[in-house]
C-alpha atoms as a PDB file:
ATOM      1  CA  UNK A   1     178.002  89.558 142.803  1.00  0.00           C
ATOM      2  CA  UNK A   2     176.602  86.403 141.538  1.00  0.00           C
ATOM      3  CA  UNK A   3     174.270  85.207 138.981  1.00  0.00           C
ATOM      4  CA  UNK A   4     171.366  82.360 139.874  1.00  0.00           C
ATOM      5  CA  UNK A   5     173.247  79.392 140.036  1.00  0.00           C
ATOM      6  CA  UNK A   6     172.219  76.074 138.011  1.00  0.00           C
ATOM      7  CA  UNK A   7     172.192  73.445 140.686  1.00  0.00           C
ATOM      8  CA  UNK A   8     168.221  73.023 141.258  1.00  0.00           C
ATOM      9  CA  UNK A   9     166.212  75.036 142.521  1.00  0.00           C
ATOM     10  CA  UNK A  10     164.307  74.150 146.354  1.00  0.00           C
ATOM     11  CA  UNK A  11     160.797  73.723 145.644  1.00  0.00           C
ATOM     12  CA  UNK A  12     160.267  76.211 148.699  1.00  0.00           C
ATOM     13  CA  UNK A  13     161.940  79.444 146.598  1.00  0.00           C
ATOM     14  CA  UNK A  14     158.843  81.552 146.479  1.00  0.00           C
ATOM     15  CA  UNK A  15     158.550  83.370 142.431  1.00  0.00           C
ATOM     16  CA  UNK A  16     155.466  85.116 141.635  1.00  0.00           C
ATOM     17  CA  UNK A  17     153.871  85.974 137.996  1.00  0.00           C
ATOM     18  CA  UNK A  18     153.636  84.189 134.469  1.00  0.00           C
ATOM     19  CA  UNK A  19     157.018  82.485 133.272  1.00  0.00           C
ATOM     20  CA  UNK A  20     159.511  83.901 131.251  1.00  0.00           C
ATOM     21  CA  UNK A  21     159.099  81.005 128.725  1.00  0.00           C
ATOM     22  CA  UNK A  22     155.301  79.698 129.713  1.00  0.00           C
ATOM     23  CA  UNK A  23     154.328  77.862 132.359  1.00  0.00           C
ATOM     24  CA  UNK A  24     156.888  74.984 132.882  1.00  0.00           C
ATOM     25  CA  UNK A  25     159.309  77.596 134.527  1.00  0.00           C
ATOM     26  CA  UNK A  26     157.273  77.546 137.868  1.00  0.00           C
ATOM     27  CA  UNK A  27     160.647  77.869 139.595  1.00  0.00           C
ATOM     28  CA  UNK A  28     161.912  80.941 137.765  1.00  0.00           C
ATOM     29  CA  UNK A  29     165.202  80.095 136.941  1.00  0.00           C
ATOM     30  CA  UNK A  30     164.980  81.288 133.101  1.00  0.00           C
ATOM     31  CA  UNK A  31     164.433  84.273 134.662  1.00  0.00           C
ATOM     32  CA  UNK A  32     167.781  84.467 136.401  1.00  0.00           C
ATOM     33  CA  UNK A  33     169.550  82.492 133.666  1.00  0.00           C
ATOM     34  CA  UNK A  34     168.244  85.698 131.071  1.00  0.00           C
ATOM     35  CA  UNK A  35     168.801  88.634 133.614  1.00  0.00           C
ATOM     36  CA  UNK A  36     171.800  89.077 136.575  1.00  0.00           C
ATOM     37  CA  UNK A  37     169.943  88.708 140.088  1.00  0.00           C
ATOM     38  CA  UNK A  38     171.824  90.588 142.780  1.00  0.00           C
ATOM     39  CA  UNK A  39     170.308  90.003 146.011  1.00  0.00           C
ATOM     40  CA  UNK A  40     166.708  92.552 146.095  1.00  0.00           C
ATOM     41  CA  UNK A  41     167.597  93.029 142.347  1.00  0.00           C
ATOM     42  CA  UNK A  42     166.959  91.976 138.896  1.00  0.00           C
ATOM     43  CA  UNK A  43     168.470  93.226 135.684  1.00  0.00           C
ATOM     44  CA  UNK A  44     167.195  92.773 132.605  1.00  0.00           C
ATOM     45  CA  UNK A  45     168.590  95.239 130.187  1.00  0.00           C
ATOM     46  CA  UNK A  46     169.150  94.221 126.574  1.00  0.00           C
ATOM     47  CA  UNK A  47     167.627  91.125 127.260  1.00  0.00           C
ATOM     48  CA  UNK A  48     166.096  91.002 124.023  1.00  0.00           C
ATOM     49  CA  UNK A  49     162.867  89.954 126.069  1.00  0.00           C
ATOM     50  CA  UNK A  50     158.928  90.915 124.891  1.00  0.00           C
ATOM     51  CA  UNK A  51     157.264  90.147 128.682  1.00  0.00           C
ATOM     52  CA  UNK A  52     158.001  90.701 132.012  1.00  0.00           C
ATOM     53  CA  UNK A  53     159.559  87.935 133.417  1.00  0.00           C
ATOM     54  CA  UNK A  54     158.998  85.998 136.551  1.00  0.00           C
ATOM     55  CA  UNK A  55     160.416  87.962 139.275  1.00  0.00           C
ATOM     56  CA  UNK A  56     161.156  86.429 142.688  1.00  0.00           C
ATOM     57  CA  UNK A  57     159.105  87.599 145.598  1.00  0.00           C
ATOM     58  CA  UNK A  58     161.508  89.660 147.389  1.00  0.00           C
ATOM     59  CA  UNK A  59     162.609  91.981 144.220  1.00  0.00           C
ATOM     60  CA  UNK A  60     162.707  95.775 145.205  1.00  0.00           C
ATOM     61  CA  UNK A  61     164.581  96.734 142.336  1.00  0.00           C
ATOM     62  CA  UNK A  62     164.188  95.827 138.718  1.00  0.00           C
ATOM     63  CA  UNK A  63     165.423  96.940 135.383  1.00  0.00           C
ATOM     64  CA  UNK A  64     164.381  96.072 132.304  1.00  0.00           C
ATOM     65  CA  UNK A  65     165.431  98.539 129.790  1.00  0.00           C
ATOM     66  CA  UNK A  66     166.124  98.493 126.127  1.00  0.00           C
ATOM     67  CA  UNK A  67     163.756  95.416 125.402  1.00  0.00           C
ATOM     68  CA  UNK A  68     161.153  94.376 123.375  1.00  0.00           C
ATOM     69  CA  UNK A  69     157.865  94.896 126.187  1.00  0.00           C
ATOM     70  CA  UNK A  70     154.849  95.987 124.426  1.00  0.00           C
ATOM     71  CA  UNK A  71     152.270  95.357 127.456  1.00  0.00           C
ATOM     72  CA  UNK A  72     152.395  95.601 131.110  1.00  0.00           C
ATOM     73  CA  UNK A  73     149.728  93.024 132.484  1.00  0.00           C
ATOM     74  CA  UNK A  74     147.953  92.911 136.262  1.00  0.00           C
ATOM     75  CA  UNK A  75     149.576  90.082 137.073  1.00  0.00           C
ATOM     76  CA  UNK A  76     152.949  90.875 136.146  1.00  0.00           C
ATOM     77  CA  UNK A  77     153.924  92.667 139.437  1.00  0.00           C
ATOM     78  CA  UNK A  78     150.970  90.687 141.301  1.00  0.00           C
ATOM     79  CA  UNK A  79     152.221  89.734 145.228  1.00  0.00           C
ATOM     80  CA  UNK A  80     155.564  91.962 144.401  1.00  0.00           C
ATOM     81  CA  UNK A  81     154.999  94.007 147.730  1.00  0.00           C
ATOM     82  CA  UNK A  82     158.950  94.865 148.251  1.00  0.00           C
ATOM     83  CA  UNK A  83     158.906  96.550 144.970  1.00  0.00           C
ATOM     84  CA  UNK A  84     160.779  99.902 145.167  1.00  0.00           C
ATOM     85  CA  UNK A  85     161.812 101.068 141.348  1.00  0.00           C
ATOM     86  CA  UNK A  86     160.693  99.973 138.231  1.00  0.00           C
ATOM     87  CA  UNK A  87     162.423 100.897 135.252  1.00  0.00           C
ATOM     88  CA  UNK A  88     161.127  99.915 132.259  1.00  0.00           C
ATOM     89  CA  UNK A  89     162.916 102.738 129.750  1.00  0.00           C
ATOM     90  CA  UNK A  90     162.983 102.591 126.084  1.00  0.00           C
ATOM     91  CA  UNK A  91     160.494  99.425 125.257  1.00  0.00           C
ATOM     92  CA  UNK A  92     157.787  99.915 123.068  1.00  0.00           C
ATOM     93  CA  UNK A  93     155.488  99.706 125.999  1.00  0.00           C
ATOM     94  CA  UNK A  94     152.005 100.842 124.473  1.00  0.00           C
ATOM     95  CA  UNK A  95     149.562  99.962 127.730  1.00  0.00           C
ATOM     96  CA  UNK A  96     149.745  99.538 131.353  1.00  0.00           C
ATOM     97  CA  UNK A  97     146.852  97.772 132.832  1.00  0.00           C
ATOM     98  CA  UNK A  98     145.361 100.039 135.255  1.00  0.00           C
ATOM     99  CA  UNK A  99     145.885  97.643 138.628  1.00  0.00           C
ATOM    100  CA  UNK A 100     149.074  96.951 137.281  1.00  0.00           C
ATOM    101  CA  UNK A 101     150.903  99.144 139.865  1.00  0.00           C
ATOM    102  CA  UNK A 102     148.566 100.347 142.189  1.00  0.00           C
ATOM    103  CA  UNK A 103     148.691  97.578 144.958  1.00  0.00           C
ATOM    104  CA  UNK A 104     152.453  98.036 145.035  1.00  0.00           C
ATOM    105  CA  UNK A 105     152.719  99.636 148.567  1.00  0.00           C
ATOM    106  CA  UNK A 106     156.513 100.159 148.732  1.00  0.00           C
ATOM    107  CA  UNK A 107     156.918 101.884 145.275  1.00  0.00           C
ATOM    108  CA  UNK A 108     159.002 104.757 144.822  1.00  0.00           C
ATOM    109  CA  UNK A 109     160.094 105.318 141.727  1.00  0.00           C
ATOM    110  CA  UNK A 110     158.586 104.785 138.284  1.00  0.00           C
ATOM    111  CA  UNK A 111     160.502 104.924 134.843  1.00  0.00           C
ATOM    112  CA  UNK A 112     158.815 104.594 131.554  1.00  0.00           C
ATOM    113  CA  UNK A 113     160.628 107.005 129.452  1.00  0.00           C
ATOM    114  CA  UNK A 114     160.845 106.029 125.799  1.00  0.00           C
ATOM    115  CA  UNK A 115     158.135 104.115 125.378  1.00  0.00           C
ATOM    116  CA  UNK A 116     154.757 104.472 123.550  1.00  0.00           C
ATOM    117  CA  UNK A 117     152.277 104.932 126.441  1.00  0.00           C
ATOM    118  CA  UNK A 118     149.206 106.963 125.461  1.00  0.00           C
ATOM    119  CA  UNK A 119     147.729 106.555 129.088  1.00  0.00           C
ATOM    120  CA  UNK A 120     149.178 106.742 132.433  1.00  0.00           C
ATOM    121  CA  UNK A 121     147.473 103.460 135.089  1.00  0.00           C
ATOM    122  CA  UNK A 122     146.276 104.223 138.550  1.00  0.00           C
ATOM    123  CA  UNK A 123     149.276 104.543 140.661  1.00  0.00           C
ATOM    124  CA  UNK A 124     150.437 103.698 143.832  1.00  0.00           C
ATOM    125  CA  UNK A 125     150.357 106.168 146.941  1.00  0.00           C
ATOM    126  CA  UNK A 126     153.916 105.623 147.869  1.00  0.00           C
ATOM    127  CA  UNK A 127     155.403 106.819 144.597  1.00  0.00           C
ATOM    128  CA  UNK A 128     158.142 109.473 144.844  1.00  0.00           C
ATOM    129  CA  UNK A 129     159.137 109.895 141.024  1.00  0.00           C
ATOM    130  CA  UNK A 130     157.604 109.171 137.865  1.00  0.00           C
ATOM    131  CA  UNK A 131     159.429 109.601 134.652  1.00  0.00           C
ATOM    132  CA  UNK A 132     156.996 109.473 131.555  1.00  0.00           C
ATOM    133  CA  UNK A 133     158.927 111.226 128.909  1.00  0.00           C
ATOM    134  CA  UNK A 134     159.002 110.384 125.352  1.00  0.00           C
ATOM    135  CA  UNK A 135     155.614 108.777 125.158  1.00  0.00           C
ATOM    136  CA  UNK A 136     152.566 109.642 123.330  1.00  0.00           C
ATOM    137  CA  UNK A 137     150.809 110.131 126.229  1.00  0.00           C
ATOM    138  CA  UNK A 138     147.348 113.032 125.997  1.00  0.00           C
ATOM    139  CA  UNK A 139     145.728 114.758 128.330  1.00  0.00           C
ATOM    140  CA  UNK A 140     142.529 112.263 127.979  1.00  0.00           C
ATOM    141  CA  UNK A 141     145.019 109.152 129.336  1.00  0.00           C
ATOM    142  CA  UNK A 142     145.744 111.353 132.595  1.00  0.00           C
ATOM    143  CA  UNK A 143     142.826 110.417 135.006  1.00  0.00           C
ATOM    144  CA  UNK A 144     141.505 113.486 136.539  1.00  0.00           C
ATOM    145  CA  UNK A 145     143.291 113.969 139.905  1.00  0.00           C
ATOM    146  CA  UNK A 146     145.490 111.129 138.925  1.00  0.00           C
ATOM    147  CA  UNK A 147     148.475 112.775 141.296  1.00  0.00           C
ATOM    148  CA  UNK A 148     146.367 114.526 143.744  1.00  0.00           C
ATOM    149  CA  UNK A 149     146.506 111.431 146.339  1.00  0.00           C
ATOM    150  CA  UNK A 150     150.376 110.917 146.036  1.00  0.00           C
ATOM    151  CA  UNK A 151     151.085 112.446 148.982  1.00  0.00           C
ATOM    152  CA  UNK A 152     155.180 111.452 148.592  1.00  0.00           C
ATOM    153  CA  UNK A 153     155.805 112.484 145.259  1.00  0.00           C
ATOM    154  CA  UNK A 154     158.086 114.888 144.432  1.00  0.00           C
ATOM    155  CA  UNK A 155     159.244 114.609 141.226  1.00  0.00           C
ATOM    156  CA  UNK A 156     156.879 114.554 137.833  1.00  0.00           C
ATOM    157  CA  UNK A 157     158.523 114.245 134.348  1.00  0.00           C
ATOM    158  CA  UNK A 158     156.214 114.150 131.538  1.00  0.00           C
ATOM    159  CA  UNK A 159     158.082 116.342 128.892  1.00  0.00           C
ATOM    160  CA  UNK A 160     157.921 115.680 124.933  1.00  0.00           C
ATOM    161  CA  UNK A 161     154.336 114.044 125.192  1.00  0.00           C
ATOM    162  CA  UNK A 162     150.998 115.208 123.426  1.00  0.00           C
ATOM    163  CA  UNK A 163     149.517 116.454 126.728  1.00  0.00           C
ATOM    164  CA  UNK A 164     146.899 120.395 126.234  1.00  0.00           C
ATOM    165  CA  UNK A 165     147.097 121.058 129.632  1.00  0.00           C
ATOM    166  CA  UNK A 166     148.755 120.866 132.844  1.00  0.00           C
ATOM    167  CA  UNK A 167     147.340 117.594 134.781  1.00  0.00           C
ATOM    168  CA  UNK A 168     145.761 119.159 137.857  1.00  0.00           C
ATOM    169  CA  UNK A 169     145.010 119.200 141.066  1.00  0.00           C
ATOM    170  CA  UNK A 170     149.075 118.826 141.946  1.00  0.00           C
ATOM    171  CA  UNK A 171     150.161 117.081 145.560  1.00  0.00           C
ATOM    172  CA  UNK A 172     151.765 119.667 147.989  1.00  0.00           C
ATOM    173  CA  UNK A 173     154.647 117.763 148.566  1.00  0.00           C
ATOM    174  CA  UNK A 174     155.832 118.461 144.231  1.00  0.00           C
ATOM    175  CA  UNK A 175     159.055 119.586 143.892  1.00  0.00           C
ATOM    176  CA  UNK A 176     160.070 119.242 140.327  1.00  0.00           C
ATOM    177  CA  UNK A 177     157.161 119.262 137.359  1.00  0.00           C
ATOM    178  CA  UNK A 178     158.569 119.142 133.707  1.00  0.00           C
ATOM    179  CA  UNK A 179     156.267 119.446 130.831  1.00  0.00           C
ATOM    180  CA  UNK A 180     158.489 120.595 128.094  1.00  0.00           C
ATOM    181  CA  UNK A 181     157.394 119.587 124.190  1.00  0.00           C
ATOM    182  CA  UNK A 182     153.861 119.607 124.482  1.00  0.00           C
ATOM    183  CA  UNK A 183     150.754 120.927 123.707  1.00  0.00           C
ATOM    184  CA  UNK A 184     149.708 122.987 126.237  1.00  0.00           C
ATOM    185  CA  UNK A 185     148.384 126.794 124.753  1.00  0.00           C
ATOM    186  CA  UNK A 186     146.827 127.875 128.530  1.00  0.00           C
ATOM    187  CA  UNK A 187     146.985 128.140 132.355  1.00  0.00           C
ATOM    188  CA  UNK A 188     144.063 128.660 135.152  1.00  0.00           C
ATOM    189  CA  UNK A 189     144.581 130.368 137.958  1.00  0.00           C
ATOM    190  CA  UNK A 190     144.250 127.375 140.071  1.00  0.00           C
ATOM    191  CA  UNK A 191     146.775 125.195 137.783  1.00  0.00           C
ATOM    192  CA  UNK A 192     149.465 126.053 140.290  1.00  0.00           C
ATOM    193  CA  UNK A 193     147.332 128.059 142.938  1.00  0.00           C
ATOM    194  CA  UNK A 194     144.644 128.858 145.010  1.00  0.00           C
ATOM    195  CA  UNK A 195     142.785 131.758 143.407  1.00  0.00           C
ATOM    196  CA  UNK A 196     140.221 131.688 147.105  1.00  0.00           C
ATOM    197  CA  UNK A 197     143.156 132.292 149.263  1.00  0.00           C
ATOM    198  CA  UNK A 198     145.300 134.823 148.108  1.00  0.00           C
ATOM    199  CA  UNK A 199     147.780 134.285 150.959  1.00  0.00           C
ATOM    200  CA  UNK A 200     148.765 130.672 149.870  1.00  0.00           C
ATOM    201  CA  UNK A 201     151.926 130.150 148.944  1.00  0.00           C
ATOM    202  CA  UNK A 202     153.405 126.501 147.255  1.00  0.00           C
ATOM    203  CA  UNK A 203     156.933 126.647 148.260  1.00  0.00           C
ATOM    204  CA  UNK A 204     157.854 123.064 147.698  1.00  0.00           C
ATOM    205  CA  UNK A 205     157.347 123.553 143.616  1.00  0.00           C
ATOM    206  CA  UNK A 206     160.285 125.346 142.686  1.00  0.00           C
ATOM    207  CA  UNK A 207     161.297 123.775 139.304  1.00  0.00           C
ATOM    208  CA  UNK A 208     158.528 124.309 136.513  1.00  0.00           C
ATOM    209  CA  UNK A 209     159.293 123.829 133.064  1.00  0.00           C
ATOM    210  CA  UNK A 210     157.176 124.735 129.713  1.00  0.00           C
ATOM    211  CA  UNK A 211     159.370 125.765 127.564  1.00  0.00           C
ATOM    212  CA  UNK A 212     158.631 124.080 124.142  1.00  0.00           C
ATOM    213  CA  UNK A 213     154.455 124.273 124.175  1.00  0.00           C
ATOM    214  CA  UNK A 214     152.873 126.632 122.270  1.00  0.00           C
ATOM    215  CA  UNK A 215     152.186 129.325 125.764  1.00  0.00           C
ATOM    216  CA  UNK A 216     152.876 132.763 126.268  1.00  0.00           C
ATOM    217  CA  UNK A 217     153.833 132.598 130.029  1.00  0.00           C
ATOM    218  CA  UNK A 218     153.115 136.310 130.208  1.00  0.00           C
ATOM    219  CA  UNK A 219     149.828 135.856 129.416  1.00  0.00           C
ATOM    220  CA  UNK A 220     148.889 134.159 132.428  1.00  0.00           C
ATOM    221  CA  UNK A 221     150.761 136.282 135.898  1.00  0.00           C
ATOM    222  CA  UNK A 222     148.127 135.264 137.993  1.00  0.00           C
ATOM    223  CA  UNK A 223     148.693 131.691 137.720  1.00  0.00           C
ATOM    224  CA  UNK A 224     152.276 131.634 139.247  1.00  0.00           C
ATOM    225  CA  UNK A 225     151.896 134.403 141.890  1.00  0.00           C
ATOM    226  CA  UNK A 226     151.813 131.203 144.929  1.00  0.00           C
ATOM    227  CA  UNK A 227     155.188 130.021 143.319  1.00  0.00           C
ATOM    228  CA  UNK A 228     158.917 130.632 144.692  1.00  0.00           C
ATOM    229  CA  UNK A 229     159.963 130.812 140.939  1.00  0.00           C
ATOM    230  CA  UNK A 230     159.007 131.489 137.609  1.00  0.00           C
ATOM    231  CA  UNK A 231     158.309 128.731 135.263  1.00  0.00           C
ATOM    232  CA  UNK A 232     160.474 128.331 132.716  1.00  0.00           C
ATOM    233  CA  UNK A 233     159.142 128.794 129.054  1.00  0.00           C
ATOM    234  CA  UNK A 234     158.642 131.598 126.590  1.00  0.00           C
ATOM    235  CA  UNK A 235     157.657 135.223 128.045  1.00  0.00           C
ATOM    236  CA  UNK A 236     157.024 136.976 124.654  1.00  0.00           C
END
């Protein structure tokens, strides 16, 4: 485990994105001088840093949490096609351009807990998890059918946000959806299920939380009948 090293850089070392400190670090080494560069990864933590920094091209992991971010730009992930997870947790992140992350074709996972995100951007088709909790995000920053495409994603956390309802149509393959601390007073029949085909089941969704929004669960039977479980949240 090594950081960068200081002897100079080959012109031929192949960085994408704006500089860490403007545009005479064309060569990124700021960027590895700031954060510890293992191989496919880049950590930034406590970096005290307000942008993303220039990231090299083959990055599939970075980490930059506990900073000062405020915006995520296009360009900051631009060319970054090995990209696997992002985690940007507890910034003060308040807008993700909306092509930001959706030509990322290898992303996984998604972090941007603790932040103060009041929309979510288009996201990429690979993405397995997304962690958006702590945010200020509302049901008006959701596109409609913003998950409906993810065919890979299995895990959803959008808990202690501002959202009224459950962001619908869900992907099949969802496994885990938590929604806890929010706003949301109703269900629809079709939230969770197909109300045309009373023979469909969702087995895959087996971890459903609302506990903490302002719902009577037992209000609303028909909603969960597809389900393998019970949501979790308040029954009287």
């Amino acid at each position: 485990m090594t950081r960068c090293s200081l002897s100079p850089t080959p012109p031929s070392l192949d960085f994408e994105g704006p500089g860490l400190f403007g545009p005479d670090t064309g060569l990124g080494m700021p960027t590895c001088l700031m954060c510890l560069c293992i191989r496919s990864s880049v950590y930034c933590d406590d970096s005290h840093i307000d942008k993303i920094p220039l990231l090299p091209k083959e990055t599939a992991y970075f980490y930059a949490r506990f900073n000062k971010i405020k915006h995520v730009k296009a360009t900051d992930f631009a060319n970054l096609r090995s990209l696997k997870v992002i985690d940007l947790t507890g910034n003060k992140i308040s807008d993700v351009e909306d092509n930001a992350l959706r030509d990322l074709p290898r992303l996984r996972e998604l972090i941007l807990s603790d932040n103060q995100l009041q929309a979510l951007p288009e996201l990429p088709t690979s993405l397995k998890s997304i962690d958006v909790r702590n945010n200020l995000l509302t049901s008006a920053g959701i596109h409609p059918g913003a998950f409906q495409d993810l065919s890979h994603l299995e895990f959803v956390y959008l808990s202690h946000n501002r959202l009224d309802y459950v962001p619908t149509p869900l992907p099949e393959s969802l496994r885990v959806l938590h929604l806890q601390y929010n706003n949301i007073q109703s269900l629809h029949e079709d939230t969770f299920c197909n109300r045309h085909e009373l023979s469909y089941l969702r087995r895959a969704l087996e971890d459903i939380r609302l506990d903490g929004n302002p719902i009577n669960l037992s209000h609303y039977a028909q909603a969960y009948v597809c389900l393998p479980r019970l949501p979790v949240g308040r029954m009287l």
